[in-house]
Protein backbone atom coordinates (compact mmCIF):
# COMPACT_ATOMS: atom_id res chain seq x y z
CA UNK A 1 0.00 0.00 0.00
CA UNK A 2 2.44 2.15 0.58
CA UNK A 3 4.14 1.69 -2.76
CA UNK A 4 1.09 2.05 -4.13
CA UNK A 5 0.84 5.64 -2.06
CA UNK A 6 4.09 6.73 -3.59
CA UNK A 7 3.22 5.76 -7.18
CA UNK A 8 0.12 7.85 -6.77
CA UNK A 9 2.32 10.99 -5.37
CA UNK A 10 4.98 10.51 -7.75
CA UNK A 11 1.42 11.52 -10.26
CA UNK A 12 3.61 8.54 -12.57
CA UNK A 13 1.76 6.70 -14.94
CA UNK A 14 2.04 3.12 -14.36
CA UNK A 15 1.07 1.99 -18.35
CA UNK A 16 4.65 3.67 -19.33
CA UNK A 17 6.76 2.62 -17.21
CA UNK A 18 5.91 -0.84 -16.61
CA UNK A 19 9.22 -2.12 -17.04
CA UNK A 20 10.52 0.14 -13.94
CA UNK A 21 7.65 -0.83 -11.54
CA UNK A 22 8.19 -4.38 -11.88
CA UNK A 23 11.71 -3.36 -11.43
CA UNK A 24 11.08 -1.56 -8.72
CA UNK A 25 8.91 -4.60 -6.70
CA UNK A 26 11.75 -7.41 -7.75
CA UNK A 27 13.93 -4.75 -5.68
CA UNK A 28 11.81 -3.98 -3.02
CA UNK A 29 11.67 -8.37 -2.06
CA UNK A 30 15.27 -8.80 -2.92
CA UNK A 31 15.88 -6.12 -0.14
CA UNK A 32 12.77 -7.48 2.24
CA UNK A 33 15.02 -11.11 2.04
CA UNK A 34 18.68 -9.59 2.59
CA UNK A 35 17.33 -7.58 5.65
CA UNK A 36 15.45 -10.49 7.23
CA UNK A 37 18.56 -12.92 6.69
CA UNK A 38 21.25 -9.87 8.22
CA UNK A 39 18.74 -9.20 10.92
CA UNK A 40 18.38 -12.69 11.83
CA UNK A 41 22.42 -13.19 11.83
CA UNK A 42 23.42 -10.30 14.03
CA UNK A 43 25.09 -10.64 17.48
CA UNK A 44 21.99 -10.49 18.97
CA UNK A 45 20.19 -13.43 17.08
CA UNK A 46 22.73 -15.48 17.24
CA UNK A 47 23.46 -15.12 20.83
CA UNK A 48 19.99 -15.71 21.66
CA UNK A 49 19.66 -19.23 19.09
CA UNK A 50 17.94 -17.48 16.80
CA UNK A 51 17.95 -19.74 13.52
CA UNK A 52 16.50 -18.32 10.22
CA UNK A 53 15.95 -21.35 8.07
CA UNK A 54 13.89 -19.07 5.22
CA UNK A 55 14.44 -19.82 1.63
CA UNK A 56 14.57 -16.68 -1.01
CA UNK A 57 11.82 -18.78 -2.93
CA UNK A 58 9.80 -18.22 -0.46
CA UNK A 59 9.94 -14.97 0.17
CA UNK A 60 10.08 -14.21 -3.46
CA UNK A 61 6.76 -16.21 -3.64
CA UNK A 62 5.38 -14.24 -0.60
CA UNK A 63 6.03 -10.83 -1.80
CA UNK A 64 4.93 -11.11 -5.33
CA UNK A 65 1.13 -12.40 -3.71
CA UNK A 66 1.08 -9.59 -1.55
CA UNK A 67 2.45 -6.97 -4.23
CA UNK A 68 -0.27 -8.65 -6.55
CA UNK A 69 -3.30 -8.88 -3.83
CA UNK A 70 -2.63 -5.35 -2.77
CA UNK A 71 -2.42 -3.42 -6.18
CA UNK A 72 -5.38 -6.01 -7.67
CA UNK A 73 -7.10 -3.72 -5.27
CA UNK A 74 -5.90 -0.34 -6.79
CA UNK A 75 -7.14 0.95 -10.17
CA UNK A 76 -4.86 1.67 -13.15
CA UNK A 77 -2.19 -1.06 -12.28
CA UNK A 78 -3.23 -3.62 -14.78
CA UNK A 79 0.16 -3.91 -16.42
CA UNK A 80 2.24 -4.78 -13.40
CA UNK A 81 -0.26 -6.93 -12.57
CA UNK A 82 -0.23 -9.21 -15.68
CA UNK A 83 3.88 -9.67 -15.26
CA UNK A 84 2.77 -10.25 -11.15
CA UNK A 85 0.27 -12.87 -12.37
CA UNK A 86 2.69 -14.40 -14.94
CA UNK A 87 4.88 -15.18 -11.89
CA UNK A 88 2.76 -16.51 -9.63
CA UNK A 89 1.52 -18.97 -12.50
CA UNK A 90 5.03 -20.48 -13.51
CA UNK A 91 5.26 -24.22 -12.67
CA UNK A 92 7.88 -23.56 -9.89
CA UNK A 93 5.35 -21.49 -7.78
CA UNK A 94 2.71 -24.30 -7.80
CA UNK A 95 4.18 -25.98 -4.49
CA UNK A 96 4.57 -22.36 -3.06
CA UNK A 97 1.01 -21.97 -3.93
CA UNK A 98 0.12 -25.28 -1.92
CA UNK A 99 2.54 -24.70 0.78
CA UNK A 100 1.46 -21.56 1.86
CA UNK A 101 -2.10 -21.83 1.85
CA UNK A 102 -3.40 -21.53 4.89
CA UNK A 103 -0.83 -18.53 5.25
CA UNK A 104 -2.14 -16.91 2.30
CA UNK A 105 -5.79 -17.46 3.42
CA UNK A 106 -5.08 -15.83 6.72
CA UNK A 107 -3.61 -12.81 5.08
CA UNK A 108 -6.45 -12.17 2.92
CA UNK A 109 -8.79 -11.68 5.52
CA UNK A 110 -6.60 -9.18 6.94
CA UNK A 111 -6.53 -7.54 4.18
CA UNK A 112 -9.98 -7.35 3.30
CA UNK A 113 -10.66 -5.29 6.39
CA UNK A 114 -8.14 -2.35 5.56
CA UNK A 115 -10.04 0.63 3.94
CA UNK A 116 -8.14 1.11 0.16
């Protein structure tokens, strides 16, 4: 959403620069990954057993559902979402798909209270 709050500021048009947005949301999980895995391997994690056993697939998978479910919700993002959707379909998400489920379900009600 509050991508999706910038986009709208920025006053950009979405249609033209596909390209950068999906850009921009391949970024913004690469960097949502690397800060969970340094976060999770600091002093402080380590000297309390913290273990971070998270694959990038999986967080790759994650983000592009919420990116997707979030701007579905938001009008003029078609484009971004067909390269989103394309994703999400490729045979290598299918066991995402099933694995996370029940996390996705739980998500979506969330976010079908929030006010968009």
């Amino acid at each position: 959403m509050k991508m999706h709050h910038y986009i709208m500021s920025w006053g950009t048009n979405i249609k033209n620069n596909k390209k950068f947005f999906n850009n921009v949301i391949k970024q913004v999980i690469r960097y949502t990954y690397t800060a969970i895995r340094h976060k999770s391997g600091n002093k402080v994690a380590r000297d309390s057993g913290g273990v971070c056993d998270l694959q990038k697939c999986s967080v790759t998978w994650l983000g592009t559902h919420a990116f997707y479910t979030v701007l579905s919700k938001k009008p003029g993002t078609s484009d971004v979402l067909k390269s989103l959707k394309f994703e999400l379909s490729l045979p290598r998400s299918k066991p995402l798909r099933r694995q996370f489920r029940k996390v996705v379900k739980e998500g979506l009600q969330g976010v079908s209270a929030l006010d968009f």
